[in-house]
N, C-alpha and C. Protein backbone atom coordinates (compact mmCIF):
# COMPACT_ATOMS: atom_id res chain seq x y z
N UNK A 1 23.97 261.86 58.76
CA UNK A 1 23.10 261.00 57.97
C UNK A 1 21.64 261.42 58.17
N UNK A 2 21.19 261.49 57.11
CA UNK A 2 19.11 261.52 57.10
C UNK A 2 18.86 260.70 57.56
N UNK A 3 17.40 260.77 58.19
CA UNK A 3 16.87 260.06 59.33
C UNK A 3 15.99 259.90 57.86
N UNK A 4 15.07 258.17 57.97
CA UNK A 4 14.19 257.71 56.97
C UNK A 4 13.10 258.48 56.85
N UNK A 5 11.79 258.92 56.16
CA UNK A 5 11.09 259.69 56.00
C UNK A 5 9.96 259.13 56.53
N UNK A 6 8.96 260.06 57.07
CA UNK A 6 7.62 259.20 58.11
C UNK A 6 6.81 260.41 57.42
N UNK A 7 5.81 259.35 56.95
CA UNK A 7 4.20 260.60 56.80
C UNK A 7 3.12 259.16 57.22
N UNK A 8 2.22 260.56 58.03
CA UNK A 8 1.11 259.89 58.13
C UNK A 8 -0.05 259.78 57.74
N UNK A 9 -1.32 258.78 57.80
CA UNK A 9 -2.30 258.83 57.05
C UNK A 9 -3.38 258.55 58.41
N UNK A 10 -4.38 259.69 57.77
CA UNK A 10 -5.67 259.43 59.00
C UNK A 10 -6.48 258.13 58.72
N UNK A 11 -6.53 257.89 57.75
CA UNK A 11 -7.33 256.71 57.21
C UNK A 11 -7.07 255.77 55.99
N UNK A 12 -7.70 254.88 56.16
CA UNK A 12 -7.96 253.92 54.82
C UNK A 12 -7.64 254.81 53.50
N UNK A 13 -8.47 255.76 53.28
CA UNK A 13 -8.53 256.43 51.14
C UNK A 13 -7.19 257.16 52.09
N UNK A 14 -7.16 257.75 52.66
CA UNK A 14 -5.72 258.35 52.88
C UNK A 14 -4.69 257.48 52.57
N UNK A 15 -4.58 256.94 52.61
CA UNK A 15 -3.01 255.43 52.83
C UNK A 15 -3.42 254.91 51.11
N UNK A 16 -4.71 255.16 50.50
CA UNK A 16 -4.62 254.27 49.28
C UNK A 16 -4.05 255.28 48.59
N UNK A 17 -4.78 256.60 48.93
CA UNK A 17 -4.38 258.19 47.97
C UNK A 17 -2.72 257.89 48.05
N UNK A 18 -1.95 257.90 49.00
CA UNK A 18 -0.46 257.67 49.54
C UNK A 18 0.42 256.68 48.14
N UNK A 19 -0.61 255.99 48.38
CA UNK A 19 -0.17 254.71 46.95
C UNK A 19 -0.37 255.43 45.79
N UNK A 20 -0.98 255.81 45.15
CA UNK A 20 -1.28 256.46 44.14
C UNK A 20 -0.64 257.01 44.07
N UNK A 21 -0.29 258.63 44.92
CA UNK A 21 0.43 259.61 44.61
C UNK A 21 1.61 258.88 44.36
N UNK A 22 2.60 257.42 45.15
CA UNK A 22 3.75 257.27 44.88
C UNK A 22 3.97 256.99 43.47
N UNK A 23 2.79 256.23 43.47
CA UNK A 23 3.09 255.00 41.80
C UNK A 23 3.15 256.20 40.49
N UNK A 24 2.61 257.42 40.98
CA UNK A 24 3.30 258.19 40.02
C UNK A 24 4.36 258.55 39.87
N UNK A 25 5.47 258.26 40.73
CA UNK A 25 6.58 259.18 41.03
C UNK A 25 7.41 257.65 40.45
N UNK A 26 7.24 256.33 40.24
CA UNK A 26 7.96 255.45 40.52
C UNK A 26 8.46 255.10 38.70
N UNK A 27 9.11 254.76 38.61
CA UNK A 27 10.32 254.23 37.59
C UNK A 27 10.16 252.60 37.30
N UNK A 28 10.54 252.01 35.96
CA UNK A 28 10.57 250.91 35.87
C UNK A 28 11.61 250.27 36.29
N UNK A 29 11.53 248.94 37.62
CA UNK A 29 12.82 248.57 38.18
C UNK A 29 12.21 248.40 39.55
N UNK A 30 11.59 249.73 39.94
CA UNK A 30 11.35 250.23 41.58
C UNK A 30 10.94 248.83 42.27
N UNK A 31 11.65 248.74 43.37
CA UNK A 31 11.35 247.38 44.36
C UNK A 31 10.76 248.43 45.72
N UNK A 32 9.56 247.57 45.68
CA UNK A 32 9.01 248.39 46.88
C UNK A 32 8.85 247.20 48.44
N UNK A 33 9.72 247.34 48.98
CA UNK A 33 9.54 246.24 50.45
C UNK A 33 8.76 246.78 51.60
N UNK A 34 7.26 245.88 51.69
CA UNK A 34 6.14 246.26 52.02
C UNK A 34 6.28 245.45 53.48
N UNK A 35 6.43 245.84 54.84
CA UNK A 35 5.98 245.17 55.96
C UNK A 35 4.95 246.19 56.90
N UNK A 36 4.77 244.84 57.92
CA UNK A 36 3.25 245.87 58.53
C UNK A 36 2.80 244.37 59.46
N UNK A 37 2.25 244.61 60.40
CA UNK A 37 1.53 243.77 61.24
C UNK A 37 0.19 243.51 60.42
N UNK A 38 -0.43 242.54 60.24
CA UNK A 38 -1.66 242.37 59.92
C UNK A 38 -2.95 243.11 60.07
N UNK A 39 -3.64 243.41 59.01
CA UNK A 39 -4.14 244.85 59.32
C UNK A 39 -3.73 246.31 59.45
N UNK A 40 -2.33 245.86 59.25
CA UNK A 40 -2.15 247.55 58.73
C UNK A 40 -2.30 248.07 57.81
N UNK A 41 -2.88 247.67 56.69
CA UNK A 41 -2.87 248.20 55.68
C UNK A 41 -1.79 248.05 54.70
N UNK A 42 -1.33 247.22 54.54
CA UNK A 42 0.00 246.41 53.36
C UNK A 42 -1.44 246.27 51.75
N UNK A 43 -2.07 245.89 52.24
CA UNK A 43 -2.92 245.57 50.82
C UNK A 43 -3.76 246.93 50.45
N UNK A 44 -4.27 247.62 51.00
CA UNK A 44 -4.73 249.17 50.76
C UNK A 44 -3.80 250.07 50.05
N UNK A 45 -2.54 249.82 50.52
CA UNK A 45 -1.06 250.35 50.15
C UNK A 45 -1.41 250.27 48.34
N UNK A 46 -0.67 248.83 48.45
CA UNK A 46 -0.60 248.20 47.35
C UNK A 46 -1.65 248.51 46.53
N UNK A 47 -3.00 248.52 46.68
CA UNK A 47 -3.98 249.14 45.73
C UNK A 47 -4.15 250.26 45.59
N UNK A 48 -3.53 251.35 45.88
CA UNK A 48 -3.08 252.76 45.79
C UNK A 48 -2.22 252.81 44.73
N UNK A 49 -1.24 251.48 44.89
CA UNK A 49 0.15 251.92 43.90
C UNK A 49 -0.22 251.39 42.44
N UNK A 50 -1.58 249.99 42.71
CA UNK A 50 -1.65 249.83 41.52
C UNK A 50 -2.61 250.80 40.33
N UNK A 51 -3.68 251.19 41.44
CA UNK A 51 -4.68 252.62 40.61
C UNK A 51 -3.58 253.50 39.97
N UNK A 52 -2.45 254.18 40.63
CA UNK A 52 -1.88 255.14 40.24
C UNK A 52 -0.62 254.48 39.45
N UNK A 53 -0.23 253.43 39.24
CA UNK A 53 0.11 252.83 37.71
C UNK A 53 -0.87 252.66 36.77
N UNK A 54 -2.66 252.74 37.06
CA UNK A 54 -3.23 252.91 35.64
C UNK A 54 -3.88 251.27 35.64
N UNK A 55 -3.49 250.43 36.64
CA UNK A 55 -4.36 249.26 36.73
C UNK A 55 -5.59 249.25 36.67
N UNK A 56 -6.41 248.62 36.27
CA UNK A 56 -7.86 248.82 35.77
C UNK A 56 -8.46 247.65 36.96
N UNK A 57 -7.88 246.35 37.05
CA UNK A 57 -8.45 245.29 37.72
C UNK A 57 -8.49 245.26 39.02
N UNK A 58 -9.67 244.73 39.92
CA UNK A 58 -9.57 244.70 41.32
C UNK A 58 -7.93 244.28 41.97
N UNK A 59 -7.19 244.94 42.69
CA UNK A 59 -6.46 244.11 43.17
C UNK A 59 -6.39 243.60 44.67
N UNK A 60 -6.49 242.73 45.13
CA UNK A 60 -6.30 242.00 46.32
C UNK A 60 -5.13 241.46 46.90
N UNK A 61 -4.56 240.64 48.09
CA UNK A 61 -3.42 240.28 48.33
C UNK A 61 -3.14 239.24 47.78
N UNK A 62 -2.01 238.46 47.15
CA UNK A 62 -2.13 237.24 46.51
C UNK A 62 -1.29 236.15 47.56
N UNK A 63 -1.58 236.17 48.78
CA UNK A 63 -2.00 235.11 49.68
C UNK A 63 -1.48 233.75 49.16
N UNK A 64 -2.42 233.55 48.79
CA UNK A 64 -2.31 231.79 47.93
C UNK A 64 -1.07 231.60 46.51
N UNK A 65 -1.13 232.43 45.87
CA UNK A 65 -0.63 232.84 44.74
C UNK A 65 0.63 233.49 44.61
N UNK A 66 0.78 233.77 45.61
CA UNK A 66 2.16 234.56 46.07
C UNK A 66 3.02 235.96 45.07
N UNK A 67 2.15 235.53 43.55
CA UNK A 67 2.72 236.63 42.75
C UNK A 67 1.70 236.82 41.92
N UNK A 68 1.27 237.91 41.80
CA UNK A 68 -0.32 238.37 40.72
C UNK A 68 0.95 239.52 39.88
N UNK A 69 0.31 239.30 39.03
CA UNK A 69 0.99 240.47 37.49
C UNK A 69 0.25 241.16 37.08
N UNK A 70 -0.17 242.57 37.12
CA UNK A 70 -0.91 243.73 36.56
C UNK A 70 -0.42 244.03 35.06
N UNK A 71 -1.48 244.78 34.44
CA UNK A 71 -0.91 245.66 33.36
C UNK A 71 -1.31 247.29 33.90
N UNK A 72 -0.49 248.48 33.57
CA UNK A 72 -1.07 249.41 33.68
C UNK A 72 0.11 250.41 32.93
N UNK A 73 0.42 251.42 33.44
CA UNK A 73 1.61 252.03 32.86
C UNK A 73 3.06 251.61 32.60
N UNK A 74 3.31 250.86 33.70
CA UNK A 74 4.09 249.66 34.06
C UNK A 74 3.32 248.60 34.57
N UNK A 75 4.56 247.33 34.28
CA UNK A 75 3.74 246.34 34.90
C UNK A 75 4.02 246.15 36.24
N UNK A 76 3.14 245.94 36.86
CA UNK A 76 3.19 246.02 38.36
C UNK A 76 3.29 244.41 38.60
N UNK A 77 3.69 243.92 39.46
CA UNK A 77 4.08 242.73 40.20
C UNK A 77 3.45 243.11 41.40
N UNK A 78 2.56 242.19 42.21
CA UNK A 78 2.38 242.08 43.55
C UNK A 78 2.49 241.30 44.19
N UNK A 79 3.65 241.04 45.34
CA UNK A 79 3.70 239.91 45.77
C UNK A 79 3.38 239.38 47.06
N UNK A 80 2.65 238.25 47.93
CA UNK A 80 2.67 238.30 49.26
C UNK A 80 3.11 237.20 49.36
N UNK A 81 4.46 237.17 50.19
CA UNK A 81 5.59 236.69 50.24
C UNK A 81 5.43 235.47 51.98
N UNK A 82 4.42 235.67 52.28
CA UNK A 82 3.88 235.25 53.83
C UNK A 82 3.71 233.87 53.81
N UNK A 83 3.25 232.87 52.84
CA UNK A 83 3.12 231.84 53.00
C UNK A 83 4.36 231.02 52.36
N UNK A 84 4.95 231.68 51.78
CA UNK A 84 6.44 231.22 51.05
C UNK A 84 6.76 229.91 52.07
N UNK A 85 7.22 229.02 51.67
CA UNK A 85 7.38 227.93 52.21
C UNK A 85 9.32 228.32 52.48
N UNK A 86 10.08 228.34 51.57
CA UNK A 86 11.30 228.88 51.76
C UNK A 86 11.80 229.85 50.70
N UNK A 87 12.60 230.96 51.35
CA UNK A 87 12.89 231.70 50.31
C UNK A 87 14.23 231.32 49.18
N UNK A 88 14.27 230.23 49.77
CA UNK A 88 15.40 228.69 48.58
C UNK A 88 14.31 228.61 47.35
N UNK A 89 13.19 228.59 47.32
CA UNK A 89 12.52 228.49 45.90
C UNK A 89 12.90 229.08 44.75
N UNK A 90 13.50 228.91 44.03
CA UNK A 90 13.05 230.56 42.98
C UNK A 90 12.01 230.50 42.09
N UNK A 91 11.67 231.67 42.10
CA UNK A 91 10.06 232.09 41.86
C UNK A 91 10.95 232.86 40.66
N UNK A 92 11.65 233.32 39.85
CA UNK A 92 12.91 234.11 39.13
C UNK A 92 12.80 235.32 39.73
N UNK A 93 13.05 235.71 41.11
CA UNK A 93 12.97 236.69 41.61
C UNK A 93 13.93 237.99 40.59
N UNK A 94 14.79 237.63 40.21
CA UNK A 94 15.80 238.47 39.14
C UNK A 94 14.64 239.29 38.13
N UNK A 95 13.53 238.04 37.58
CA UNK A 95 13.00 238.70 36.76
C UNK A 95 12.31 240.12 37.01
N UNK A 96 11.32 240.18 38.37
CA UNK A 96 10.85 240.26 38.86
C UNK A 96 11.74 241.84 39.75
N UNK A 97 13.06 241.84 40.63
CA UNK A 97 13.57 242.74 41.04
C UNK A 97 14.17 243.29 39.93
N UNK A 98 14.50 243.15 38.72
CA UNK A 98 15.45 243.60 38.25
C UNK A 98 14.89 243.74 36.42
N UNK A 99 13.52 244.14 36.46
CA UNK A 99 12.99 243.77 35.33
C UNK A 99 12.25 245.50 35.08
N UNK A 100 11.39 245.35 33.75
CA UNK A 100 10.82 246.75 33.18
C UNK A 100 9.63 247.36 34.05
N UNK A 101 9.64 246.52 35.61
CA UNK A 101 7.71 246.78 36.24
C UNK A 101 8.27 247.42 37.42
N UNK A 102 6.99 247.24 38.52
CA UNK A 102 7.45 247.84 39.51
C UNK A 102 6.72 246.34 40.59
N UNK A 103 7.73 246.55 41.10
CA UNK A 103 7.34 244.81 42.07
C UNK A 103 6.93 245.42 43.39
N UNK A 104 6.06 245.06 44.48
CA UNK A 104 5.73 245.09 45.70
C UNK A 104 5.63 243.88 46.57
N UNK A 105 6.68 243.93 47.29
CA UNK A 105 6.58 242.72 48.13
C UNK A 105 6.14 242.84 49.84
N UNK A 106 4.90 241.82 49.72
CA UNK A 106 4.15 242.31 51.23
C UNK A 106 4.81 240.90 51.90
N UNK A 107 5.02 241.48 52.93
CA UNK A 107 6.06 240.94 54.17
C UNK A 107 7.20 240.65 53.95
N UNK A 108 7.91 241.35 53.58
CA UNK A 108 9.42 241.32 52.11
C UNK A 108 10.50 240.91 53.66
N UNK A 109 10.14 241.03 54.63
CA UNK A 109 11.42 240.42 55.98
C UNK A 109 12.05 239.00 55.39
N UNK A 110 10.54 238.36 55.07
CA UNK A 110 10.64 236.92 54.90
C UNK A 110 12.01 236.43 53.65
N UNK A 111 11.78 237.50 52.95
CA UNK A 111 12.97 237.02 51.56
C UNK A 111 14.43 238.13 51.49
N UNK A 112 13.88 238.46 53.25
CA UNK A 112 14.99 239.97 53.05
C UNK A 112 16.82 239.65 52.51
N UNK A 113 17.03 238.40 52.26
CA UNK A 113 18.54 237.75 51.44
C UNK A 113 18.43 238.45 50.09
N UNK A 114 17.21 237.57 49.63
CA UNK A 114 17.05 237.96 48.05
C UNK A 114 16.50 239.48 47.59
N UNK A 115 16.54 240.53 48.44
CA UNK A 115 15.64 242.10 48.12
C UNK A 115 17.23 242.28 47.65
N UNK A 116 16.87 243.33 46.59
CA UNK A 116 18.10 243.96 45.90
C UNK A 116 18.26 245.25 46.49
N UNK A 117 19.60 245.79 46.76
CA UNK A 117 20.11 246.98 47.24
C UNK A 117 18.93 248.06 47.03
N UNK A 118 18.46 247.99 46.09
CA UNK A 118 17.93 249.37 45.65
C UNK A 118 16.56 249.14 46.25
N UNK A 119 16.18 248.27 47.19
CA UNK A 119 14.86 248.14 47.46
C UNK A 119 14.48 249.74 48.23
N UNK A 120 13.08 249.92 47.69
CA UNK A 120 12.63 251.40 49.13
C UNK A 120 11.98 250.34 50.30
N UNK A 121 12.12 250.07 51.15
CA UNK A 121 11.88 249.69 52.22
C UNK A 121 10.35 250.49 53.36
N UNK A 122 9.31 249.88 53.00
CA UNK A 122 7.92 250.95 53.63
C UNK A 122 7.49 250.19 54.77
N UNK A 123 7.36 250.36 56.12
CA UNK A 123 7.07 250.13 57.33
C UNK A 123 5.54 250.45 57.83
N UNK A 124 4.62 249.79 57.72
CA UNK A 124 3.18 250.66 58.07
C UNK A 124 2.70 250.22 59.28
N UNK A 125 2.74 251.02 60.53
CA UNK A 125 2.45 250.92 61.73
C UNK A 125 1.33 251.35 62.21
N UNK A 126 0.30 250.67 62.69
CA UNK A 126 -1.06 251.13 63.35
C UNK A 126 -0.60 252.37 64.46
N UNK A 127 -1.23 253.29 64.08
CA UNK A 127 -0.96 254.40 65.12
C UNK A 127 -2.40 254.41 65.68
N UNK A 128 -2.86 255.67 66.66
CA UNK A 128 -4.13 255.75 67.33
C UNK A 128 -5.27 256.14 66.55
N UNK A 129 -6.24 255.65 66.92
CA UNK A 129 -7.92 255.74 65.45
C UNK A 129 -7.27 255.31 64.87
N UNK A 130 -7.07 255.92 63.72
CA UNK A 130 -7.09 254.81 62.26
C UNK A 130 -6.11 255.24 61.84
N UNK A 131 -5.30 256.31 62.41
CA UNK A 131 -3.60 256.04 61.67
C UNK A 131 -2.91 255.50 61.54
N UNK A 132 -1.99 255.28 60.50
CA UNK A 132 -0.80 254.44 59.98
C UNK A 132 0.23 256.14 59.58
N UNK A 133 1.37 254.91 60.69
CA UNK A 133 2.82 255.77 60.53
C UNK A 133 3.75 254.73 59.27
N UNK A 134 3.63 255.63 58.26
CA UNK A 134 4.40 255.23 56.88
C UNK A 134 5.40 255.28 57.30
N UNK A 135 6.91 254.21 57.28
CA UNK A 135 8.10 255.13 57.03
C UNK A 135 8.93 254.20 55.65
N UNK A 136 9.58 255.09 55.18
CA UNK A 136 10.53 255.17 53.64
C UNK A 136 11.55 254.89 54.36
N UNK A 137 12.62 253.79 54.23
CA UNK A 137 13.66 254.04 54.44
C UNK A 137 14.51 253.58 53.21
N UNK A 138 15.67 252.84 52.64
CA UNK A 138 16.90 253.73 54.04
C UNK A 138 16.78 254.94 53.57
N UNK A 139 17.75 255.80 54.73
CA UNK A 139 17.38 256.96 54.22
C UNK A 139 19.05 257.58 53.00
N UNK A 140 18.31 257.37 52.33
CA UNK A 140 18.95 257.44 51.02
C UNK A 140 18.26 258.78 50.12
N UNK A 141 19.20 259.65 49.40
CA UNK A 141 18.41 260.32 48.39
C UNK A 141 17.33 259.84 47.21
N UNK A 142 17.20 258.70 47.18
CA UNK A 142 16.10 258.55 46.86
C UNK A 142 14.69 258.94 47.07
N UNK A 143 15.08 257.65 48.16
CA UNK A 143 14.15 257.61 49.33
C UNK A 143 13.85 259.41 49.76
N UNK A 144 14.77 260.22 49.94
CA UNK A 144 14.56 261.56 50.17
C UNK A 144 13.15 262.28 49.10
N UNK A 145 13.69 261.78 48.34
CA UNK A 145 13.52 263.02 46.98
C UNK A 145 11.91 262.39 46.87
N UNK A 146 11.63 260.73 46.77
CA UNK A 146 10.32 260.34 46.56
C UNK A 146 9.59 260.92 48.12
N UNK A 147 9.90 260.95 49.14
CA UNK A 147 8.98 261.38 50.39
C UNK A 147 8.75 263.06 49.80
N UNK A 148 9.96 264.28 49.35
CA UNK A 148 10.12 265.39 48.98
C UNK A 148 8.54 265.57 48.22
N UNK A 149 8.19 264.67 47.26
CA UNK A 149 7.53 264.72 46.51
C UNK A 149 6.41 264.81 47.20
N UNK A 150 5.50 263.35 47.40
CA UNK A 150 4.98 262.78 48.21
C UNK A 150 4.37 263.99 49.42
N UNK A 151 5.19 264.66 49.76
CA UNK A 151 4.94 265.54 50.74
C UNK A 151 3.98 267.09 50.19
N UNK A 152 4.24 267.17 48.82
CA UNK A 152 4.14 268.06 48.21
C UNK A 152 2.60 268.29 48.00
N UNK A 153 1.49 268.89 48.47
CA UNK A 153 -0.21 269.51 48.31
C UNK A 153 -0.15 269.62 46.86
């Protein structure tokens, strides 16, 4: 079996560039499950993926709001899933995992029942200075083929 894919980023525009380069590679459907200790960079991520879908508007974490809706190449969904009171609500998560955009869910542990099989699963770990250790899992050919890319100068 493949071991999940790890790249790292020296900094902040590094980790947003990271987003970007993915949101090009990504498909309408793509569930992206976003965790990270606070301050790792879960929302830098996410504004990487929404520039490189073609989003025009500031985006921020939606905290309070729990689901903000972009327009750009696809529609992007962003979700921060942290204050969720229970993941018994439905918010129409169906619409949302299983729809024409690309959804991002920051702290996705919290609703990890309701993530659909096909989620890519992204881990962002404070490493030393200002790195963050990305990892892609599972390690699935997907997951392969988007890090393959991703990896690519």
């Amino acid at each position: 079996m493949q071991e999940a894919c790890r790249i790292v980023t020296k900094n902040e525009e590094e980790t947003r560039l990271l987003g970007i380069r993915l949101a090009e590679l990504l498909e309408p459907g793509d569930v992206l499950a976003l965790e990270g200790d606070l301050g790792a960079g879960k929302t830098t991520f996410a504004q990487g993926i929404a520039r490189g879908l073609g989003v025009e508007e500031a985006v921020d974490s939606p905290t309070f709001t729990i689901i903000k809706e972009y327009h750009g190449r696809l529609p992007f969904y962003h979700m921060d899933v942290y204050r969720l009171e229970s993941s018994d609500e439905d918010l129409g998560w169906d619409e949302f995992f299983f729809g024409d955009g690309v959804t991002l869910v920051e702290w996705a542990g919290r609703i990890e029942e309701l993530l659909p099989d096909h989620a890519v699963r992204i881990t962002i770990t404070v490493g030393e200075a200002d790195e963050r250790l990305i990892t892609f899992a599972p390690a699935v050919e997907r997951v392969h083929r988007l890090c393959r890319e991703l990896r690519r100068e």
